[in-house]
N, C-alpha and C. Protein backbone atom coordinates (compact mmCIF):
# COMPACT_ATOMS: atom_id res chain seq x y z
N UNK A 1 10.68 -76.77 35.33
CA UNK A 1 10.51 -76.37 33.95
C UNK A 1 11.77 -75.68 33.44
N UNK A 2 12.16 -74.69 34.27
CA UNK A 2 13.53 -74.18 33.64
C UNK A 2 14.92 -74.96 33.73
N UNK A 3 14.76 -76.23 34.58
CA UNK A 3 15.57 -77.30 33.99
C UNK A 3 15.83 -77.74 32.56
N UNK A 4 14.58 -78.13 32.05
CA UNK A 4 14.27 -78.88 31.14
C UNK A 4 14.49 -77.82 30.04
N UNK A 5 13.74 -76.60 30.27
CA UNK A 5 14.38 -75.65 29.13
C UNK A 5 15.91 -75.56 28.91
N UNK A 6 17.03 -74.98 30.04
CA UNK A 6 17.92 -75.17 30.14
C UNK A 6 18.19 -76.01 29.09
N UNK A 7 18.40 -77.50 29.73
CA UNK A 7 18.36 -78.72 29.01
C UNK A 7 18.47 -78.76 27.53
N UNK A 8 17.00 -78.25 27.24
CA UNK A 8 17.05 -78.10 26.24
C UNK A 8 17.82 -77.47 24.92
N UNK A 9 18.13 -76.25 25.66
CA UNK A 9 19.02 -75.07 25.23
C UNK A 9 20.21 -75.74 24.52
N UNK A 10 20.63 -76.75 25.86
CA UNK A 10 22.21 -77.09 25.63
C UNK A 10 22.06 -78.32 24.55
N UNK A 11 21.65 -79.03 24.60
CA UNK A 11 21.77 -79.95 23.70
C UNK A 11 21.29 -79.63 21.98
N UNK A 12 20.27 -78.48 21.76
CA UNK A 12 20.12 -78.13 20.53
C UNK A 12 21.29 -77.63 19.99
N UNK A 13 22.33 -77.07 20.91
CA UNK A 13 23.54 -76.94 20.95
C UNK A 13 24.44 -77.84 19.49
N UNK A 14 24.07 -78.99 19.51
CA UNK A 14 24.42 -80.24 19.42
C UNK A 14 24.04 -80.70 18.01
N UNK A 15 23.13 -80.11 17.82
CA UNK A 15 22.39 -80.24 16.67
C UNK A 15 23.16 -79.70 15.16
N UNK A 16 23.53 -80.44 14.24
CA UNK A 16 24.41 -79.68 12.99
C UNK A 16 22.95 -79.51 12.02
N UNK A 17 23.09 -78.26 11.98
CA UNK A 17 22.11 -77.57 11.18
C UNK A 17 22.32 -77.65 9.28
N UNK A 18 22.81 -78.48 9.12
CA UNK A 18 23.43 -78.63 7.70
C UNK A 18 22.71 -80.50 7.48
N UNK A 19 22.29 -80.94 8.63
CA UNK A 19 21.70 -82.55 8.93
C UNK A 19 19.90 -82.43 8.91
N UNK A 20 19.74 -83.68 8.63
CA UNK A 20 18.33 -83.36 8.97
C UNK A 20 17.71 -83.60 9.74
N UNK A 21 16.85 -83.06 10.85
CA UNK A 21 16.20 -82.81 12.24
C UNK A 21 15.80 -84.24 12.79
N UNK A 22 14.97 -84.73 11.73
CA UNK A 22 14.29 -85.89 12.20
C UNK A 22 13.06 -85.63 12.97
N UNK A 23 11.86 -86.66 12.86
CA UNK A 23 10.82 -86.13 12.95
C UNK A 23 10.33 -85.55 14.38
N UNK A 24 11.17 -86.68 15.20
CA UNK A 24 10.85 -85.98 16.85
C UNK A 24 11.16 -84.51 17.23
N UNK A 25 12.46 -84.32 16.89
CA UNK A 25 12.38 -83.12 17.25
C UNK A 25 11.92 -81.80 16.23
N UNK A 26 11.51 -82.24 15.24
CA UNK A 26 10.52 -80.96 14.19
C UNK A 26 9.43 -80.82 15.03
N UNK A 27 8.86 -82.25 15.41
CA UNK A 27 6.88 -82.51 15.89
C UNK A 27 7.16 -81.39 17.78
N UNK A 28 8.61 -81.58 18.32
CA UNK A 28 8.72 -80.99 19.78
C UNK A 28 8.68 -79.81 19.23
N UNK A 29 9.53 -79.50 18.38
CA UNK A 29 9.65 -77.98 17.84
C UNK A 29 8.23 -76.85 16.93
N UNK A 30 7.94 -78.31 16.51
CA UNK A 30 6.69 -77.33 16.15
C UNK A 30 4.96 -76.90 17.21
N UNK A 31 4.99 -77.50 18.20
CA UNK A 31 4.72 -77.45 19.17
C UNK A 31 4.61 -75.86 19.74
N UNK A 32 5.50 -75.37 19.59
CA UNK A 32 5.60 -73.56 19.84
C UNK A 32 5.04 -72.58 19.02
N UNK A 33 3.98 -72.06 19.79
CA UNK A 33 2.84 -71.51 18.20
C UNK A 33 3.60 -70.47 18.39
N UNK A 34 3.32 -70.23 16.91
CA UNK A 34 3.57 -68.70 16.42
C UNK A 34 2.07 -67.96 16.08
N UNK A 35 1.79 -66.91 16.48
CA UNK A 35 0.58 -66.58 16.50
C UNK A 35 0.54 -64.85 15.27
N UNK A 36 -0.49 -64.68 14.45
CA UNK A 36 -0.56 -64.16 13.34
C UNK A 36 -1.46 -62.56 14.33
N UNK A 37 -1.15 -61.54 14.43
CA UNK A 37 -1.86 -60.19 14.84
C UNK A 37 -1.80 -59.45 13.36
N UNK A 38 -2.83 -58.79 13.38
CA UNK A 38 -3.07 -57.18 12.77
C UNK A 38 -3.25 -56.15 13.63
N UNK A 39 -2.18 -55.04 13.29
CA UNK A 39 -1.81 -53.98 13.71
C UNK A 39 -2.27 -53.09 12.66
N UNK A 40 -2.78 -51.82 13.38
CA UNK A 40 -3.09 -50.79 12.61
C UNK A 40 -2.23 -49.32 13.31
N UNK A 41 -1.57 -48.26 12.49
CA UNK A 41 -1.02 -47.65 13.07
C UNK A 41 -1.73 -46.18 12.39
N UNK A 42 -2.30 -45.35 13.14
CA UNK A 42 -3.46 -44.37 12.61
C UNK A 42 -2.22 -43.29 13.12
N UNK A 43 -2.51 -42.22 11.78
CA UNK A 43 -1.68 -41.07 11.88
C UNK A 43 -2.28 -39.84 11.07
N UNK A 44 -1.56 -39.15 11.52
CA UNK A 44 -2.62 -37.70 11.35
C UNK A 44 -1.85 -36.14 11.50
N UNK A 45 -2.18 -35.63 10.63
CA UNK A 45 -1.51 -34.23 11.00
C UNK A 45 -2.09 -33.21 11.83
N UNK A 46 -2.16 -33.49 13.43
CA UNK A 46 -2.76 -32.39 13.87
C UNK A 46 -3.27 -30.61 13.23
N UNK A 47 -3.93 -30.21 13.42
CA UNK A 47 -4.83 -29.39 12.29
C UNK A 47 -4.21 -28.02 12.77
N UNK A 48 -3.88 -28.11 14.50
CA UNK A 48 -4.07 -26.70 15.00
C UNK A 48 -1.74 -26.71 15.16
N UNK A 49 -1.28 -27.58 15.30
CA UNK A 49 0.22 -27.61 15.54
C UNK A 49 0.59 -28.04 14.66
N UNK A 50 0.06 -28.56 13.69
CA UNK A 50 0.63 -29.50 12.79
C UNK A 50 1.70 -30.40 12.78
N UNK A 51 1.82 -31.30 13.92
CA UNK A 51 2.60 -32.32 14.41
C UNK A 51 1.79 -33.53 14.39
N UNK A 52 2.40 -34.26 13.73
CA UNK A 52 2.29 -35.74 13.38
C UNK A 52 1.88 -36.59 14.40
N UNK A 53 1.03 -36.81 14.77
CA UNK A 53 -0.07 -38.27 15.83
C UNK A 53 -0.40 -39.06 15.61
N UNK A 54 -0.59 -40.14 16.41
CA UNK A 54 -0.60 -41.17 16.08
C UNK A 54 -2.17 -41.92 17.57
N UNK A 55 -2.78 -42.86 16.96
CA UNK A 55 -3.84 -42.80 17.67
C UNK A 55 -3.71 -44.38 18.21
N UNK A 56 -3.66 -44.35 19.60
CA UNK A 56 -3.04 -45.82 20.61
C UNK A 56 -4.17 -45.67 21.69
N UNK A 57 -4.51 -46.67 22.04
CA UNK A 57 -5.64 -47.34 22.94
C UNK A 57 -4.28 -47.70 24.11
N UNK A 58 -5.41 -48.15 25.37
CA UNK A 58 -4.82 -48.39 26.16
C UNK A 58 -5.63 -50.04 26.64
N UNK A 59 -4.96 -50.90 26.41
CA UNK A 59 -4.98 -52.29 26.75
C UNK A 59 -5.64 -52.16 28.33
N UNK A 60 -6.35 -53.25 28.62
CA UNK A 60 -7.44 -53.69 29.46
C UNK A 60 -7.10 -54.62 30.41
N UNK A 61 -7.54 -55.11 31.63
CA UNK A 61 -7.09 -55.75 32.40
C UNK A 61 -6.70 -57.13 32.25
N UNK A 62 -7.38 -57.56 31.30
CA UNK A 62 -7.13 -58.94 30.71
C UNK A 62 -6.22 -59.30 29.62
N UNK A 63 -6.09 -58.46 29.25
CA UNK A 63 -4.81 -58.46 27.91
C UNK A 63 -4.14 -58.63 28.47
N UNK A 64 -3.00 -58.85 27.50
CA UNK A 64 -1.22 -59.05 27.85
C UNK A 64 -0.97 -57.81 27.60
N UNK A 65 -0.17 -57.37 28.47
CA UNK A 65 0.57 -55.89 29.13
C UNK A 65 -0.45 -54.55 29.65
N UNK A 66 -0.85 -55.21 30.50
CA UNK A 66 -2.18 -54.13 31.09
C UNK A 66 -1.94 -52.95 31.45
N UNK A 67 -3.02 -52.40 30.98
CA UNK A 67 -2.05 -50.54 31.13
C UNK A 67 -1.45 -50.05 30.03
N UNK A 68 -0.93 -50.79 29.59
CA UNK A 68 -0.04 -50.29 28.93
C UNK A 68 -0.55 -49.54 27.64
N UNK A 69 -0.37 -48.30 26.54
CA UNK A 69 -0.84 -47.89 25.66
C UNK A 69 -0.25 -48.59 24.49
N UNK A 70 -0.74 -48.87 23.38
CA UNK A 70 -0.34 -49.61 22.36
C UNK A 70 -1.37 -49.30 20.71
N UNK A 71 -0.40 -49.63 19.62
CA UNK A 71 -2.20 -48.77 18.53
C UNK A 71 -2.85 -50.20 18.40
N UNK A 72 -4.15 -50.02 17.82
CA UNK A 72 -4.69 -50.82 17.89
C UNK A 72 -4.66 -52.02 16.84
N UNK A 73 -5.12 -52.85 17.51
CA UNK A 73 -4.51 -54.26 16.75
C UNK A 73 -5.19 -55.45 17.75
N UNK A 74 -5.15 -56.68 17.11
CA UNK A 74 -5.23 -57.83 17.77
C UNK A 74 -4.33 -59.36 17.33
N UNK A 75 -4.48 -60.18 17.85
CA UNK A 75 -4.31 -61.82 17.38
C UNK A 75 -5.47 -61.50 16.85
N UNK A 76 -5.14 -62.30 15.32
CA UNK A 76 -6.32 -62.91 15.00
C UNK A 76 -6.82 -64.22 14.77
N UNK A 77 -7.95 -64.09 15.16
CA UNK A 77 -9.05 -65.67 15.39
C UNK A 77 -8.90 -66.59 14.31
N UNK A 78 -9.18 -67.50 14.55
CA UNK A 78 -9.37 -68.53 13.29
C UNK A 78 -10.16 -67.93 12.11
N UNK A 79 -9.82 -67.65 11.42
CA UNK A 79 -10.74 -67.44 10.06
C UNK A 79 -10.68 -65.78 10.12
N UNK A 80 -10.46 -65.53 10.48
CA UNK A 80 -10.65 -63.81 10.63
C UNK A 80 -9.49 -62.96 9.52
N UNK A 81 -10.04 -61.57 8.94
CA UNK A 81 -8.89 -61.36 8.00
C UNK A 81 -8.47 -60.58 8.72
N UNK A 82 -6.99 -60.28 8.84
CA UNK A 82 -6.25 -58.76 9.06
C UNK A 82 -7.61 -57.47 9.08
N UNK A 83 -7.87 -57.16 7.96
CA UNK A 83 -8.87 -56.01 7.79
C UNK A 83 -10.33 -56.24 8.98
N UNK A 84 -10.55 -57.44 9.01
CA UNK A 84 -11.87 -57.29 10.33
C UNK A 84 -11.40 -57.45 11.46
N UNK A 85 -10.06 -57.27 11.92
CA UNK A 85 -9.49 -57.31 13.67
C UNK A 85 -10.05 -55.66 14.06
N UNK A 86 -9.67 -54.83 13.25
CA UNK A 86 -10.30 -53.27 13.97
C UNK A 86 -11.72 -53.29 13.82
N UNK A 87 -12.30 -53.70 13.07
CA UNK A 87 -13.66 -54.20 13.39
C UNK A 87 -14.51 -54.25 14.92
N UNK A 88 -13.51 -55.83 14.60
CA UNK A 88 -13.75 -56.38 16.40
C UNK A 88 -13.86 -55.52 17.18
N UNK A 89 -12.68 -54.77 17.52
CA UNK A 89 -12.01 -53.99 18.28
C UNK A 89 -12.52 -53.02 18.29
N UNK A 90 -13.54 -52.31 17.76
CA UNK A 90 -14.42 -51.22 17.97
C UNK A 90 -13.88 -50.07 16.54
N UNK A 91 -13.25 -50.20 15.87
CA UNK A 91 -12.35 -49.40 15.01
C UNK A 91 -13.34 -49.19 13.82
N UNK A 92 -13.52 -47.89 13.31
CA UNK A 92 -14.37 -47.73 11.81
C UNK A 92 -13.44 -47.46 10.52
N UNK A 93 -12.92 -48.20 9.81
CA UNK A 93 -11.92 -47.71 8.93
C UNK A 93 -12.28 -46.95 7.77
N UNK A 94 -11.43 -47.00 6.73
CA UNK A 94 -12.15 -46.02 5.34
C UNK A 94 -10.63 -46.75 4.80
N UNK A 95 -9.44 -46.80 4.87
CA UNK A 95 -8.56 -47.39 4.34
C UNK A 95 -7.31 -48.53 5.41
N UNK A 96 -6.87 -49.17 4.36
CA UNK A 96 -6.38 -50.36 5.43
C UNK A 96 -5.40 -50.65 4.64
N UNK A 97 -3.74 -50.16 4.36
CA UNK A 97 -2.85 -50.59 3.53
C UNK A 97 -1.73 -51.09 4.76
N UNK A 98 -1.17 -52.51 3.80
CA UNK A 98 -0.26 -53.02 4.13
C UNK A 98 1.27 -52.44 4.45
N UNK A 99 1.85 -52.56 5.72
CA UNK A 99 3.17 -51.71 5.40
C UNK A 99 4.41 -52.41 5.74
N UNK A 100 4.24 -53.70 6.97
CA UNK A 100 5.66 -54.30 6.69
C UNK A 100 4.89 -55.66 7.80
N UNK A 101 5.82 -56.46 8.20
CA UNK A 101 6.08 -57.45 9.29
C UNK A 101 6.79 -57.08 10.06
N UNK A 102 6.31 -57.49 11.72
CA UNK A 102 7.41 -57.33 12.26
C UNK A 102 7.06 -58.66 13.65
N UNK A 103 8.28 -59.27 13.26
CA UNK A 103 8.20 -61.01 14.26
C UNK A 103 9.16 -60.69 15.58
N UNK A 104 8.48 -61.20 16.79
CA UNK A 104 9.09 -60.94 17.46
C UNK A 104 8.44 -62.12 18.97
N UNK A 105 9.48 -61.93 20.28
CA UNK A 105 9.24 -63.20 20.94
C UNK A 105 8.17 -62.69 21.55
N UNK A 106 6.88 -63.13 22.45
CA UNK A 106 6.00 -62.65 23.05
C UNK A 106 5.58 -63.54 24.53
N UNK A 107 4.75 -63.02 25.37
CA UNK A 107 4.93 -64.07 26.43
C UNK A 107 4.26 -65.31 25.93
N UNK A 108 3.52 -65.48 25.29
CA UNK A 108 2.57 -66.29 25.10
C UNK A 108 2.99 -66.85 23.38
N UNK A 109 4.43 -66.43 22.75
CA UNK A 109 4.72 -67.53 22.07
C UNK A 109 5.67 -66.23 21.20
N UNK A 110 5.78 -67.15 19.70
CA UNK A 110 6.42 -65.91 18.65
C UNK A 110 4.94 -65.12 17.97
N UNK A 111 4.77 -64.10 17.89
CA UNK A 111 4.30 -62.93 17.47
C UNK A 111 4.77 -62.42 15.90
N UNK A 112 3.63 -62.85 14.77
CA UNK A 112 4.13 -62.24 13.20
C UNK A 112 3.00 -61.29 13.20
N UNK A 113 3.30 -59.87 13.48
CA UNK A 113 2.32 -58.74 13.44
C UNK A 113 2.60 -58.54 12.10
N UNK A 114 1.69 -58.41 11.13
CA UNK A 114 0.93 -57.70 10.18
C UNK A 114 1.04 -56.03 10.53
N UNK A 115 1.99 -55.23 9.71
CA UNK A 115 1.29 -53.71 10.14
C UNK A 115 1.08 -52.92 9.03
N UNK A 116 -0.65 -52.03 9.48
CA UNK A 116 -0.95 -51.96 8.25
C UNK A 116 -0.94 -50.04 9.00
N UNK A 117 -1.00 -49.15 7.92
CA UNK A 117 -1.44 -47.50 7.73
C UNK A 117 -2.97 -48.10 8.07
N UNK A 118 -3.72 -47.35 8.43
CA UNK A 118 -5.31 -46.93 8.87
C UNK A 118 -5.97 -45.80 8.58
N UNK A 119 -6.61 -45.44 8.25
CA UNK A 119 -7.32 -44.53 8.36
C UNK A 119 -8.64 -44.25 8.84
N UNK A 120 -8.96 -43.64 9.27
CA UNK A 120 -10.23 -43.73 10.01
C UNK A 120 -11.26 -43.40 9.88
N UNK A 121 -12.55 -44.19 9.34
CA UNK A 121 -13.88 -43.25 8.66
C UNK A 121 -14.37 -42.23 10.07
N UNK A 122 -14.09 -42.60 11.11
CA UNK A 122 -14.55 -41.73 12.61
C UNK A 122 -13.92 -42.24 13.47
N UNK A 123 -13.78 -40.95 14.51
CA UNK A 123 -13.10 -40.92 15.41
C UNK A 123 -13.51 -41.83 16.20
N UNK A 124 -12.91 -42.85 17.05
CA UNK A 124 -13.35 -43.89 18.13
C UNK A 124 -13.47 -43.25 19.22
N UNK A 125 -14.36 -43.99 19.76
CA UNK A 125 -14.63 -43.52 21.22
C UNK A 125 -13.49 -43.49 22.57
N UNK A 126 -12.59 -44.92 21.89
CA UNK A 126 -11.59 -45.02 22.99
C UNK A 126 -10.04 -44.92 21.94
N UNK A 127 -9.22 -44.44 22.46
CA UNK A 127 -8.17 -43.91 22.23
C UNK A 127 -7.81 -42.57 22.26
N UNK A 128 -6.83 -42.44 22.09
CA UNK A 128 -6.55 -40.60 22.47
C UNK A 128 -5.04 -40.64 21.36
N UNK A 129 -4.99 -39.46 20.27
CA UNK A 129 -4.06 -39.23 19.68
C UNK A 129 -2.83 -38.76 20.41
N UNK A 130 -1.59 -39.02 20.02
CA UNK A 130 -0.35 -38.70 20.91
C UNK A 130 0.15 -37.91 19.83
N UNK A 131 0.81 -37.12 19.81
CA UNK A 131 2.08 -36.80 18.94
C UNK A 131 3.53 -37.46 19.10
N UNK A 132 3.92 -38.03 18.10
CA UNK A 132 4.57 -39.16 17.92
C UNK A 132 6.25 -38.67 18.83
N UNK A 133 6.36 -37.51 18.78
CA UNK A 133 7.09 -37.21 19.79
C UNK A 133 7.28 -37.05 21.00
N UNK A 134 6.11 -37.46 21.50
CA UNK A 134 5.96 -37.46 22.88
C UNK A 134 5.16 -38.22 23.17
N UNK A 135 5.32 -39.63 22.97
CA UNK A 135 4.83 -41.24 23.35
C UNK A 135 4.70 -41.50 24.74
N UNK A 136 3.67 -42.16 25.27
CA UNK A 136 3.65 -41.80 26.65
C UNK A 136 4.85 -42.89 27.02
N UNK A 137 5.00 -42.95 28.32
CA UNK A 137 5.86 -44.25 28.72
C UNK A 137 6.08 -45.48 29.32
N UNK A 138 4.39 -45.43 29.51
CA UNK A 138 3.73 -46.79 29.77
C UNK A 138 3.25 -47.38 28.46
N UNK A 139 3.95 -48.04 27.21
CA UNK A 139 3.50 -47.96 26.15
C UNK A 139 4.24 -49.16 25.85
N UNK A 140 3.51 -50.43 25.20
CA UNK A 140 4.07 -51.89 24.53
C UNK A 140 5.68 -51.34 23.70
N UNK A 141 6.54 -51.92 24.21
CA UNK A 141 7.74 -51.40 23.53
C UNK A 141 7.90 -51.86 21.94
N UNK A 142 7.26 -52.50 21.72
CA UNK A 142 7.63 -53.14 19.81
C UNK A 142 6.70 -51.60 19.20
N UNK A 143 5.91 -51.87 19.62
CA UNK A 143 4.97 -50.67 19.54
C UNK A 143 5.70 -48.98 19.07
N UNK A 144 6.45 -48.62 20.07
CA UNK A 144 6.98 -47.69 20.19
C UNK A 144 8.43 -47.92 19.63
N UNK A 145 8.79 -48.75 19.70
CA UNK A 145 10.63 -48.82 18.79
C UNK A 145 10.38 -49.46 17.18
N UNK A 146 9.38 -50.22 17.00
CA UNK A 146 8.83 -50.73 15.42
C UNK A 146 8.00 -50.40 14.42
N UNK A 147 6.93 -50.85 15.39
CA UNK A 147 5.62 -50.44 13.91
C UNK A 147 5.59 -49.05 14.19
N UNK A 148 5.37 -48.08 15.13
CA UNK A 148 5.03 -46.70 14.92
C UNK A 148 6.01 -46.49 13.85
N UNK A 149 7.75 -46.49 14.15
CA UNK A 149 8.79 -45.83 12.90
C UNK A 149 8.26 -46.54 11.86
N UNK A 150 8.19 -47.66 11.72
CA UNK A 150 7.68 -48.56 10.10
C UNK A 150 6.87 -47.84 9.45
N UNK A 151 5.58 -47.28 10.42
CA UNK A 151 4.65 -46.55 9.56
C UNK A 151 4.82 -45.35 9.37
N UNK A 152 5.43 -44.44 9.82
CA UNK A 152 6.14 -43.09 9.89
C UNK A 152 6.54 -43.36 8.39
N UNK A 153 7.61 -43.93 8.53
CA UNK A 153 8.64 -44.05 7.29
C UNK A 153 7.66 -44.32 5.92
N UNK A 154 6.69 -44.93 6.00
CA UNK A 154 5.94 -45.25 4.89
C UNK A 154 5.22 -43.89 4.62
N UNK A 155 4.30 -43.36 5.81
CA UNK A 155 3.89 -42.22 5.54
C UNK A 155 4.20 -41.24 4.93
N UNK A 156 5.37 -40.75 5.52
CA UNK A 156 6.18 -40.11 4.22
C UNK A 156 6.86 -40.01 3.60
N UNK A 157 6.42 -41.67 3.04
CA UNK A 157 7.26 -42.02 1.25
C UNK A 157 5.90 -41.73 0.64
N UNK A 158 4.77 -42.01 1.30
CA UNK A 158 3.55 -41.72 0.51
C UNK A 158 3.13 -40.18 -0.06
N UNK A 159 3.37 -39.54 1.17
CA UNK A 159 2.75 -38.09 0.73
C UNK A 159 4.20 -37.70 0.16
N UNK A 160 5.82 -38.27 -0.38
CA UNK A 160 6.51 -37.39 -0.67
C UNK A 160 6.14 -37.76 -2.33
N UNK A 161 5.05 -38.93 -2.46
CA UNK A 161 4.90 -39.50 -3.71
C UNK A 161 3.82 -38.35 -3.88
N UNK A 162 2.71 -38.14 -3.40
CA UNK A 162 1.71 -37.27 -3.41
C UNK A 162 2.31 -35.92 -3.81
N UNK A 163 3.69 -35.25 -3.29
CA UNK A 163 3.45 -33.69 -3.27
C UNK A 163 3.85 -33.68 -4.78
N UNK A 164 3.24 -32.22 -5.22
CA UNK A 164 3.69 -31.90 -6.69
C UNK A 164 4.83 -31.65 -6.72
N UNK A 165 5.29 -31.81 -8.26
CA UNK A 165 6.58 -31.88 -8.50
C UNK A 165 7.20 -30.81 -9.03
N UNK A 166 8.05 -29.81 -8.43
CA UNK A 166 8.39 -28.92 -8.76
C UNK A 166 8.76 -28.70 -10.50
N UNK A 167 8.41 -27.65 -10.96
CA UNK A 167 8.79 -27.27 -12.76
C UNK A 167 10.01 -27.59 -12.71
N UNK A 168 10.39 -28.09 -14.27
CA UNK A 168 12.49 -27.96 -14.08
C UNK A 168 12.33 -26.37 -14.64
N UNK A 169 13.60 -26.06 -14.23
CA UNK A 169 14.06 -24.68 -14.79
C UNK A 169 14.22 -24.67 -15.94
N UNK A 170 13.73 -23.76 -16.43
CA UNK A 170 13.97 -22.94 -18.12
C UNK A 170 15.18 -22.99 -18.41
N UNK A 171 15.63 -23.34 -19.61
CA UNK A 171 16.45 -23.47 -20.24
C UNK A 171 17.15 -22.33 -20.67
N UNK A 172 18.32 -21.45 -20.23
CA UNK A 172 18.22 -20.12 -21.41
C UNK A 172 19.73 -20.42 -21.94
């Protein structure tokens, strides 16, 4: 097999990308699924430190990357929306906003995660909040180098939209 990949490698090589493909190799090429996940990235201002957390499950023996901690999310099924994957997944929401894409290679093909802010009508039974500074290190790396900052960064563009706006100064 890693012949043929090889192989493959070199001769796409070959290929002038300014020409057109032709149907054999679009029908070989399209052949490589790309598979659609919703990600949810739950965050929170701890009450008693007030440091920023973030709430990640820990993947199961049968998943891809076992052990490993990651927030919650899935592939989703045929017909299924983004908003009912935490569903599935045991998750109770109260809000579900969109915050970016992030595509990337996966073992099992290309990966277009959906990542959305969460909020949570109740606490789940499984997961445990981290503070975003201290991520454990058995943890899905897109996870921890992508969507967590993606949603960070959104978070607070949101609440810097939320805080009141200081008076202008008096004129004298």
């Amino acid at each position: 097999m890693r012949l043929i990949q090889s192989m493959a490698g070199w001769l796409l090589g070959y290929v002038d990308p300014r020409e057109p493909l032709g149907s054999s190799l679009i029908n070989a090429i399209s052949r490589l699924p790309i598979n659609l996940a919703a990600d949810a990235v739950c965050l929170r201002k701890n009450a008693d430190s007030g440091a920023l957390e973030v709430l990640l499950t820990q993947r199961g023996a049968s998943e891809s990357s076992p052990g490993e901690w990651c927030c919650p999310g899935s592939v989703l099924s045929p017909g299924e929306q983004p908003e009912h994957v935490l569903h599935r997944v045991g998750m109770t929401i109260s809000d579900f906003t969109f915050v970016g894409d992030y595509f990337s290679a996966a073992a099992r093909g290309w990966m277009l995660s959906r990542v959305h802010q969460a909020k949570l009508a109740e606490v789940p039974a499984t997961g445990t909040w981290w503070p975003v500074e201290q991520l454990p290190n058995n943890m899905v790396p897109k996870h921890r180098e992508q969507l967590i900052p993606m949603a960070i960064k959104a978070f607070h563009a949101q609440r810097a939209k939320l805080a009141p706006k200081a008076a202008p100064a008096p004129v004298t």
